[in-house]
C-alpha atoms as a PDB file:
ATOM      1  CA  UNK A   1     -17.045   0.179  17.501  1.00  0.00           C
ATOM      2  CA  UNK A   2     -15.754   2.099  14.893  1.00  0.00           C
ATOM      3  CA  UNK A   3     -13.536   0.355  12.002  1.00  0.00           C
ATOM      4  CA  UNK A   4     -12.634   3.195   9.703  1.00  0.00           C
ATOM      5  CA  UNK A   5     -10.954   2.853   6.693  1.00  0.00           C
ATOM      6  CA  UNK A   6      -8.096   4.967   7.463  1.00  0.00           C
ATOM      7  CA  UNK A   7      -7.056   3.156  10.745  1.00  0.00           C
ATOM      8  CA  UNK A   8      -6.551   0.012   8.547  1.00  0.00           C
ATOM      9  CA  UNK A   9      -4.402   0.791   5.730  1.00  0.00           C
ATOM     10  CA  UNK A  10      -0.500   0.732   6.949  1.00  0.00           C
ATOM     11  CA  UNK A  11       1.129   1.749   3.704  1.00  0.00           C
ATOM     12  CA  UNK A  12       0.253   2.741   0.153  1.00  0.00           C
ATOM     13  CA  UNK A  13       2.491   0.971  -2.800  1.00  0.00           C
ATOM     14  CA  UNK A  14       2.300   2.783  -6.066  1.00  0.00           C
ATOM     15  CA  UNK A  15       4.368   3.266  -9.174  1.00  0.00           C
ATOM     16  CA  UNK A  16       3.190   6.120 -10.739  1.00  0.00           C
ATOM     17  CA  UNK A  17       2.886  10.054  -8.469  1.00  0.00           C
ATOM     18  CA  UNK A  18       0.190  10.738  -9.917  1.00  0.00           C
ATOM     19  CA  UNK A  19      -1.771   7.580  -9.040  1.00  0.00           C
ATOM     20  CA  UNK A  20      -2.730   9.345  -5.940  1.00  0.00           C
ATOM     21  CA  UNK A  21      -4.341  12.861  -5.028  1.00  0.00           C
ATOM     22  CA  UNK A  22      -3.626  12.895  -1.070  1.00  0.00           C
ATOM     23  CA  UNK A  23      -2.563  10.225   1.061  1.00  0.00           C
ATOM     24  CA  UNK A  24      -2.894  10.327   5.205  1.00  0.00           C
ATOM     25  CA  UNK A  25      -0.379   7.004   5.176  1.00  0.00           C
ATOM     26  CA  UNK A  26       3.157   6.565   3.924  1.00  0.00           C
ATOM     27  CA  UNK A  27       3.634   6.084   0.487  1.00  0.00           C
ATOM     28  CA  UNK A  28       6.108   4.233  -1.423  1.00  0.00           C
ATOM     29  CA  UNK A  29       6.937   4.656  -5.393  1.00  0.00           C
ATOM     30  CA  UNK A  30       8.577   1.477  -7.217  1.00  0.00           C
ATOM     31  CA  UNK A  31      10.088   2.071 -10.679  1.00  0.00           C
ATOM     32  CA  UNK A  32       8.999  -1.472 -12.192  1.00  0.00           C
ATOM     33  CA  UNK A  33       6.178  -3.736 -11.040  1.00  0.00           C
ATOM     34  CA  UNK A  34       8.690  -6.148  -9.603  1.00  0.00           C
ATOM     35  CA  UNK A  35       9.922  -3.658  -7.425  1.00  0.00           C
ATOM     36  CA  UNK A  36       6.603  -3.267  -6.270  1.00  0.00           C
ATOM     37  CA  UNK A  37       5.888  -6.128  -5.288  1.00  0.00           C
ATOM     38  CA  UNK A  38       8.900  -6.279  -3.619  1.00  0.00           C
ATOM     39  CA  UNK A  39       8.257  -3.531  -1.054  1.00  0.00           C
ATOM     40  CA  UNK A  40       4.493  -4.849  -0.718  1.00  0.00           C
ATOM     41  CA  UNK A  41       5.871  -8.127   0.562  1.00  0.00           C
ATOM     42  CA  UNK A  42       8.553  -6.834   2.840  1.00  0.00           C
ATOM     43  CA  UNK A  43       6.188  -4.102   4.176  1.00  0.00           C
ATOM     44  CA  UNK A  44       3.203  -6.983   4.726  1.00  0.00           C
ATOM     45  CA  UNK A  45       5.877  -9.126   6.628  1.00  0.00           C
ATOM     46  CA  UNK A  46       7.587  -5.906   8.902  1.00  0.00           C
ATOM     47  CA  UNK A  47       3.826  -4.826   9.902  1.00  0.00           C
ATOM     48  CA  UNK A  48       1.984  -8.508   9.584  1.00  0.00           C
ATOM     49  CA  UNK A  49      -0.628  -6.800   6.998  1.00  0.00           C
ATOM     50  CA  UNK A  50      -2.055  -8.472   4.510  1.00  0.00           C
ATOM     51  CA  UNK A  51      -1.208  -6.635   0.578  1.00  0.00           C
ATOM     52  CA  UNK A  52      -4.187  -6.000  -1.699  1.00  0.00           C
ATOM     53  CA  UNK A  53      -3.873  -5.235  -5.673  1.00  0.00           C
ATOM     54  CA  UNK A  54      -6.383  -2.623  -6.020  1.00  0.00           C
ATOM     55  CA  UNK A  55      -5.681  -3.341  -9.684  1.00  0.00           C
ATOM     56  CA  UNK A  56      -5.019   0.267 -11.040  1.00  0.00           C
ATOM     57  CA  UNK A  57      -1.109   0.029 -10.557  1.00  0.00           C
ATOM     58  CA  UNK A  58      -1.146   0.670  -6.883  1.00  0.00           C
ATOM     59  CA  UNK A  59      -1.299  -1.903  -3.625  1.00  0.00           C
ATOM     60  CA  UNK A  60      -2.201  -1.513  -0.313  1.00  0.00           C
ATOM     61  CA  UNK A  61      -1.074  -2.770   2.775  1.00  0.00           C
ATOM     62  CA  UNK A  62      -3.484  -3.107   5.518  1.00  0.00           C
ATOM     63  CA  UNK A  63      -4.629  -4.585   8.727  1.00  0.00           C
ATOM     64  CA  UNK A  64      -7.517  -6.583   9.299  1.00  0.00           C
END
């Protein structure tokens, strides 16, 4: 059984474009941290992922 990275993460949450080189899953961009966290939660709760803080301004929203 394979468990790849890339069929786990739903959604990428980040505030700055240039956070991220290439990206295989939608990404969202949030103005202010709030925000953020905002469309983390919403996303988590549409898609029943769980959010993780990678803790370099973006979050991820994936399923385990």
């Amino acid at each position: 059984m394979d468990f790849g990275i890339k069929d786990n993460v739903i959604a990428i949450i980040a505030r700055e474009e240039n956070a991220l080189s290439a990206a295989t899953v939608p990404v969202f961009y949030a103005k202010t941290e709030q925000q953020q966290e905002t469309i983390a939660f919403y996303l988590s709760k549409v898609t029943t992922g769980m959010v993780h803080d990678l803790g370099n301004g973006c979050y991820v929203v994936v399923k385990h």
